[in-house]
C-alpha atoms as a PDB file:
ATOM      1  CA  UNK A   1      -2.957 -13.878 -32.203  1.00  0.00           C
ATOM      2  CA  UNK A   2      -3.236 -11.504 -29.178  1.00  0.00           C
ATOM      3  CA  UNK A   3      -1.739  -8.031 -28.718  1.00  0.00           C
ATOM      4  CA  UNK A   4       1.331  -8.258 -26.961  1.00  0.00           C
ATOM      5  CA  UNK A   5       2.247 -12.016 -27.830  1.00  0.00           C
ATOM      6  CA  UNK A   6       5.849 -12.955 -27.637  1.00  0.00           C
ATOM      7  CA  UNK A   7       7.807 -14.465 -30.814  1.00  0.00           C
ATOM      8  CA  UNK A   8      11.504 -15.319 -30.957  1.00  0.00           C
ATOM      9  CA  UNK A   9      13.928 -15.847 -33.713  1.00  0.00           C
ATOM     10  CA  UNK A  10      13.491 -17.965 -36.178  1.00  0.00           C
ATOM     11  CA  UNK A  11       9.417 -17.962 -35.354  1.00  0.00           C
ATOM     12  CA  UNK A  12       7.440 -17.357 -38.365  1.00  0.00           C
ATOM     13  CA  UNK A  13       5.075 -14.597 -38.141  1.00  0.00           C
ATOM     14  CA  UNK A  14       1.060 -15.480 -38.487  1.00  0.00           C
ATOM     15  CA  UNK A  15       0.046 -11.878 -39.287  1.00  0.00           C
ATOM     16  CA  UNK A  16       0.606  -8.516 -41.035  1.00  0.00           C
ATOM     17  CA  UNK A  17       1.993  -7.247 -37.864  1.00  0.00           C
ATOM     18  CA  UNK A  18       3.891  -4.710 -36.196  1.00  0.00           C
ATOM     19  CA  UNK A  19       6.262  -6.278 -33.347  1.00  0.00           C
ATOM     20  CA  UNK A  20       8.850  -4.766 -31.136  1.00  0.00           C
ATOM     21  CA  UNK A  21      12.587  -5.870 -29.502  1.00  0.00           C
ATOM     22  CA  UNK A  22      11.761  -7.591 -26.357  1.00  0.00           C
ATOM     23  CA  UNK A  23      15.151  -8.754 -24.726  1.00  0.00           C
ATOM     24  CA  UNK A  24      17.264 -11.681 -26.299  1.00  0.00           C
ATOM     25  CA  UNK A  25      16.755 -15.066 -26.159  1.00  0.00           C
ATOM     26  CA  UNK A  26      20.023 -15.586 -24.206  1.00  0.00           C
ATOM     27  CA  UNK A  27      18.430 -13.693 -21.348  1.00  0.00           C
ATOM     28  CA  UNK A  28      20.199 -10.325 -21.261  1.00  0.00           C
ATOM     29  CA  UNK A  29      19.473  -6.706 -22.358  1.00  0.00           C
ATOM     30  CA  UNK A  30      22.421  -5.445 -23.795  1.00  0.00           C
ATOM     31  CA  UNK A  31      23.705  -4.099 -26.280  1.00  0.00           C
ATOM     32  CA  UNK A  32      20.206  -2.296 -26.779  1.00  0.00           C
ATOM     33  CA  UNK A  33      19.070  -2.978 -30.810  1.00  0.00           C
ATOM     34  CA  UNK A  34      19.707   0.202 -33.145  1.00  0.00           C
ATOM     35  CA  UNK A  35      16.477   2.677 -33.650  1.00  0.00           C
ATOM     36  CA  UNK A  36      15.519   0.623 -36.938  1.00  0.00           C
ATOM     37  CA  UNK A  37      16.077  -2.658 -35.759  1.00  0.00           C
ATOM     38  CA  UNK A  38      14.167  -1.698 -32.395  1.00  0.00           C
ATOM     39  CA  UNK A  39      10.722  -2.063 -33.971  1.00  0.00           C
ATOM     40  CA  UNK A  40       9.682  -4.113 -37.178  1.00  0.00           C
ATOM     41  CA  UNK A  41       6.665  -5.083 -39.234  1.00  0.00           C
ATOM     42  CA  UNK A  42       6.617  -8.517 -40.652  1.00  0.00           C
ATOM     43  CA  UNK A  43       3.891 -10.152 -43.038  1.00  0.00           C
ATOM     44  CA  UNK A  44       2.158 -13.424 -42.702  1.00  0.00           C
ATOM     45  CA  UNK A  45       5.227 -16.120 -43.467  1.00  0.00           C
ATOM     46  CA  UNK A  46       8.376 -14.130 -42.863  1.00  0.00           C
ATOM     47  CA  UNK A  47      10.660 -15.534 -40.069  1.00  0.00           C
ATOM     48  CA  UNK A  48      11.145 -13.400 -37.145  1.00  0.00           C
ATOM     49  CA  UNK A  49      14.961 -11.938 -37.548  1.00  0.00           C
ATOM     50  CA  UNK A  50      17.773 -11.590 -34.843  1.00  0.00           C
ATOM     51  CA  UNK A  51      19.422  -8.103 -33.881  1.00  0.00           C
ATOM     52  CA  UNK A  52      21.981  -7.692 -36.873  1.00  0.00           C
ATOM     53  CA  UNK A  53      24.360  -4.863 -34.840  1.00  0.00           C
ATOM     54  CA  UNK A  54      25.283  -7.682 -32.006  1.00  0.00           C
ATOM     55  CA  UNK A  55      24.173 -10.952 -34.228  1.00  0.00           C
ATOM     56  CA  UNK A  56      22.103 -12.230 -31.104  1.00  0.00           C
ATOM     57  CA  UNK A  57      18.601 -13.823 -31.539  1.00  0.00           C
ATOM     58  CA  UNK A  58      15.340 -11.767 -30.130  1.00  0.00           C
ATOM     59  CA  UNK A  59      12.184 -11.731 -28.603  1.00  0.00           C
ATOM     60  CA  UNK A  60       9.559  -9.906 -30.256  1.00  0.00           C
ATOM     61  CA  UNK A  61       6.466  -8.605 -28.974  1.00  0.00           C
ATOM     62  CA  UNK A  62       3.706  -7.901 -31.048  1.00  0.00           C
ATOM     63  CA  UNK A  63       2.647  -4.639 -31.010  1.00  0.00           C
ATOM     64  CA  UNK A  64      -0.392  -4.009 -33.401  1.00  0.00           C
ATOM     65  CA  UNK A  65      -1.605  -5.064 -37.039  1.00  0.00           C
ATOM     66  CA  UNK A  66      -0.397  -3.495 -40.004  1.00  0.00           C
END
């Protein structure tokens, strides 16, 4: 998996990873996520989660490994 790759709800995550917000998947930008849902770290087999404050699905970019 390469720095930077995209993910999107529901994905399931391949690596101990850090990822962060990247838009949603219904194309806009707003409401921006809250600071703690903004970036996340997922392990190997946990599903990639949508923004909770404005229950929309995400994009997630990976960031680095954890």
């Amino acid at each position: 998996m390469a720095a930077s790759e995209r993910f999107k709800t529901g994905q399931t995550s391949t690596a101990n990873a850090y990822y962060e917000w990247d838009g949603y998947t219904d194309g806009t930008q707003t409401p921006a996520p809250t600071a703690e849902e903004h970036k996340i770290r997922l392990d190997s087999g946990e599903v990639f989660p949508p923004v909770n404050s404005c229950d929309k699905g995400a994009y997630w970019r990976l960031t680095s490994y954890a």
